[in-house]
Protein backbone atom coordinates (compact mmCIF):
# COMPACT_ATOMS: atom_id res chain seq x y z
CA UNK A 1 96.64 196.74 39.59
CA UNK A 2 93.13 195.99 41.08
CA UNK A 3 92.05 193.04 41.82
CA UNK A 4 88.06 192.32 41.40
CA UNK A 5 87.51 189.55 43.92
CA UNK A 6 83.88 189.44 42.79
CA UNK A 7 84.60 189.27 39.20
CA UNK A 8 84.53 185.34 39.28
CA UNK A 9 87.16 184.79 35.77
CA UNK A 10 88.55 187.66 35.83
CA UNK A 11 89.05 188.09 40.06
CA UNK A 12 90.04 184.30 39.75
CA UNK A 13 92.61 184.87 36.73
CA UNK A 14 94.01 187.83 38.56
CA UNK A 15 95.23 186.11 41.64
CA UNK A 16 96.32 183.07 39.58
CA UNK A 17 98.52 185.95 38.10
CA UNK A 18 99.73 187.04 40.95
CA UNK A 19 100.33 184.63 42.39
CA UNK A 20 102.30 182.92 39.80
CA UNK A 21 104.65 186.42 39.78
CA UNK A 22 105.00 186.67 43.43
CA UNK A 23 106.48 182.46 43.20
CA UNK A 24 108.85 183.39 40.26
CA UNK A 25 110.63 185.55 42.59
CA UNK A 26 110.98 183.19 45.66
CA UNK A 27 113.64 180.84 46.55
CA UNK A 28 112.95 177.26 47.15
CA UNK A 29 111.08 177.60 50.80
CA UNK A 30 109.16 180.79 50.14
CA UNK A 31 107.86 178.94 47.08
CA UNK A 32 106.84 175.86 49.05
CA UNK A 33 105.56 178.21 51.47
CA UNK A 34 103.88 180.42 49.04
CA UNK A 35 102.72 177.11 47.01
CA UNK A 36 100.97 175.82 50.49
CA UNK A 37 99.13 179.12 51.12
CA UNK A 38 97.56 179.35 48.01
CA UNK A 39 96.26 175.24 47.85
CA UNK A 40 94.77 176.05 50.76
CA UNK A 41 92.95 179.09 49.56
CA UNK A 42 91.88 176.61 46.45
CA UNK A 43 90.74 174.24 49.03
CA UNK A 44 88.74 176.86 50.77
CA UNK A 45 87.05 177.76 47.54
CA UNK A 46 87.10 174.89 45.15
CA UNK A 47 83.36 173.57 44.35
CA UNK A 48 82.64 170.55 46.23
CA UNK A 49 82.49 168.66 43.38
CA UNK A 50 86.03 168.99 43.36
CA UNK A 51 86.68 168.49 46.92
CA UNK A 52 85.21 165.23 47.27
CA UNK A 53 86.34 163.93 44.10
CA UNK A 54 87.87 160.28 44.04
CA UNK A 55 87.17 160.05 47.08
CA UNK A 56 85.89 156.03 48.09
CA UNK A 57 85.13 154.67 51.50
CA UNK A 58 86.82 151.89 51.88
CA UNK A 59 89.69 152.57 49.81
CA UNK A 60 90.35 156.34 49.91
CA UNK A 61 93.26 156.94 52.89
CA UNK A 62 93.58 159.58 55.81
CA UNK A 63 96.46 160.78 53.17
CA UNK A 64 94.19 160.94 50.36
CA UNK A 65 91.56 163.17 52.22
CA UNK A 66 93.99 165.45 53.46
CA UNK A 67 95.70 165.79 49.22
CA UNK A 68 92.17 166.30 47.90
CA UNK A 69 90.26 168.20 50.63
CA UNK A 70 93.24 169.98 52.39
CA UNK A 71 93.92 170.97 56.15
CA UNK A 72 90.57 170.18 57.87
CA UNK A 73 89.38 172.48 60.75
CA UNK A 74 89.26 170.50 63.13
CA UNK A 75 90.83 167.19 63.64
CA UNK A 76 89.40 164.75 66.49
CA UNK A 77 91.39 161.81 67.45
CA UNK A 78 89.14 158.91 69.55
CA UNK A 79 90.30 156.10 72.02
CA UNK A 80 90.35 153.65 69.10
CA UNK A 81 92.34 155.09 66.47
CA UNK A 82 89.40 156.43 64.37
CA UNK A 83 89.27 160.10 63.56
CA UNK A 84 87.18 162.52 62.69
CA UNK A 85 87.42 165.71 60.40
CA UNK A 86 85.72 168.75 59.71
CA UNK A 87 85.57 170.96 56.69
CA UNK A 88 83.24 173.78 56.67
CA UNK A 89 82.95 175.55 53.40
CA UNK A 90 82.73 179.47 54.08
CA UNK A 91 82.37 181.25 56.96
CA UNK A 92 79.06 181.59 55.32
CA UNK A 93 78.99 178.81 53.39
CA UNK A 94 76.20 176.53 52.86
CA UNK A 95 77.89 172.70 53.81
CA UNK A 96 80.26 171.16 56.44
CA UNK A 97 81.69 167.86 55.90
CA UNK A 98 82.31 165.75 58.70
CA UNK A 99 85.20 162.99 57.18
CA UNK A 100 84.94 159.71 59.22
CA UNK A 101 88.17 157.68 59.20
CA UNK A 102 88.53 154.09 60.56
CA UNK A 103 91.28 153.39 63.06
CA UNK A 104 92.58 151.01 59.79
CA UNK A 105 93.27 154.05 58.56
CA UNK A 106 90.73 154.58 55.54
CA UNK A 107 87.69 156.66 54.28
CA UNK A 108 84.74 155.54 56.54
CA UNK A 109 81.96 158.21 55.58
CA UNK A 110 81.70 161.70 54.05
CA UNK A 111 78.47 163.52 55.73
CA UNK A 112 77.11 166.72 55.03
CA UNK A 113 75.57 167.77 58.36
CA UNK A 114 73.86 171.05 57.66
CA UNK A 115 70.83 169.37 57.32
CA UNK A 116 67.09 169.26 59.52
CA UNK A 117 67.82 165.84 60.69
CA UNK A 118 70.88 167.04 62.80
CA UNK A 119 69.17 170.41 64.05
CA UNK A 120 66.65 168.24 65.05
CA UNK A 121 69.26 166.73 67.38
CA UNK A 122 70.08 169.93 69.45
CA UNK A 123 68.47 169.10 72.80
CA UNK A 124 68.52 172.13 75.69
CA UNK A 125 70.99 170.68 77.90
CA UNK A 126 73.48 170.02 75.13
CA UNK A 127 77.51 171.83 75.67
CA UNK A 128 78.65 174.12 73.13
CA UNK A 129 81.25 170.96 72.76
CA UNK A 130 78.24 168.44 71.70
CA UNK A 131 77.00 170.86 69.10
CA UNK A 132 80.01 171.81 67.38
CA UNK A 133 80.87 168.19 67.32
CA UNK A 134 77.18 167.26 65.40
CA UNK A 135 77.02 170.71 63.53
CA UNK A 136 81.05 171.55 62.95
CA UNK A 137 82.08 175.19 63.08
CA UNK A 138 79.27 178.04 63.13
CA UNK A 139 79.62 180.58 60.37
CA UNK A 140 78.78 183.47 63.14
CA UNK A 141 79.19 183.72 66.90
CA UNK A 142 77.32 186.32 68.42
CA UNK A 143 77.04 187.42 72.28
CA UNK A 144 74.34 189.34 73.08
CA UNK A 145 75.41 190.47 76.67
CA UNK A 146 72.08 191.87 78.18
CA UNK A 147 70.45 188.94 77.47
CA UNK A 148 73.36 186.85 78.90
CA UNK A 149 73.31 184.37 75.87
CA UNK A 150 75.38 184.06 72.91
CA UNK A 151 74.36 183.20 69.64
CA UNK A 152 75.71 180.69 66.98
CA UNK A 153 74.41 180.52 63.51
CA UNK A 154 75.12 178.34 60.27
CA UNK A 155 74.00 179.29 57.35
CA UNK A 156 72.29 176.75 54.93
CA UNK A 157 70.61 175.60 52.16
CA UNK A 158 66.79 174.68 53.65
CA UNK A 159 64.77 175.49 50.70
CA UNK A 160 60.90 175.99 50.43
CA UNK A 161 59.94 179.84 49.93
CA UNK A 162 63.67 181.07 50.68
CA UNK A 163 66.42 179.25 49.49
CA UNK A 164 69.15 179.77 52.28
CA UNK A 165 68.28 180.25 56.17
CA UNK A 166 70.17 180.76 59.78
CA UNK A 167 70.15 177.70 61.87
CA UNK A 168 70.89 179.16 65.43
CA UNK A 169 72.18 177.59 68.60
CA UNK A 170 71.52 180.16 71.52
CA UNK A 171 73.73 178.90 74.81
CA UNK A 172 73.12 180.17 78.28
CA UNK A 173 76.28 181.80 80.72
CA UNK A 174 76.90 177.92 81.44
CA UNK A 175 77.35 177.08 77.82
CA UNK A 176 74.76 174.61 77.62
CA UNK A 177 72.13 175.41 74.89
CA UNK A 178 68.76 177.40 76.11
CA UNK A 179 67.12 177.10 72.50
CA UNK A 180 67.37 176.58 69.00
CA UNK A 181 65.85 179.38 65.79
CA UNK A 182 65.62 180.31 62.62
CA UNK A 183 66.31 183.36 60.44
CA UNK A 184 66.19 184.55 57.21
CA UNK A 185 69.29 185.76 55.05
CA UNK A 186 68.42 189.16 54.58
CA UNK A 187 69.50 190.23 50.96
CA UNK A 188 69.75 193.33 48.85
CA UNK A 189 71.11 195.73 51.64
């Protein structure tokens, strides 16, 4: 059987398939096991229409992010109970949701932070640990060894002439950031 990953229904039907045959033939923890891997495929690849869906700040729990959006990325824990998560959506995907929870416990925020106004906040100076806290996981790390710099890029949506664009983040041997560019995503290759 081949499976068309591309082929949207019909890639999308296919693993449903599959994946529905390969849990018929488990025993109870295979299937849970099974069952977990492919949510969190869904949750990778859902729209984010449906991974943000019911959820209120204010009412919405740690819980319910974690049911609706899935396993976050990365999880930080602060001195006062609050927490913060991170969801990108790709490795070249176009948003990353940074989930704010209150040390009570519930939804504070939901922020998309692929945007101008928090590129804008990369100062030189700044640790690799600053940036990936303000601008979540890059979609590509790249060193570039002669120069003695490496290279990490996000891809989003900044509109005007071309749709989608690199932000990059280029960090010195120290890890602190030297500049900040932009590229194109170059198509039809």
């Amino acid at each position: 059987m081949k499976l068309n990953m591309k082929g949207g229904r019909s890639g999308g039907a296919a693993l449903a398939m599959m994946a529905a045959l390969a849990l018929a033939g488990c025993d109870g923890r295979q299937t849970d096991s099974m069952w977990q891997a492919l949510k969190t495929f869904f949750d990778s690849v859902k729209p984010d229409a449906l991974l943000l869906k019911g959820l209120t700040p204010g009412v919405s729990t740690l819980d319910d992010v974690r049911r609706q959006m899935g396993k976050p990325e990365t999880e930080r824990v602060f001195d006062d109970g609050s927490r913060r998560l991170e969801y990108p959506r790709g490795p070249q995907g176009l948003n990353t949701y940074r989930v704010d929870i209150g040390p009570n416990g519930r939804l504070v925020a939901i922020t998309q932070v692929l945007t101008a106004e928090n590129f804008a906040k990369i100062r030189i100076g700044m640790s690799e640990d600053a940036v990936r806290q303000l601008l979540g996981k890059p979609g590509q790390i790249v060193a570039f060894h002669l120069k003695k710099e490496t290279v990490w890029s996000w891809k989003w949506l900044e509109g005007g002439v071309t749709q989608e664009a690199f932000f990059n983040v280029h960090f010195g041997p120290d890890g602190r950031v030297v500049t900040t560019s932009r590229s194109d995503v170059i198509r039809g290759h």
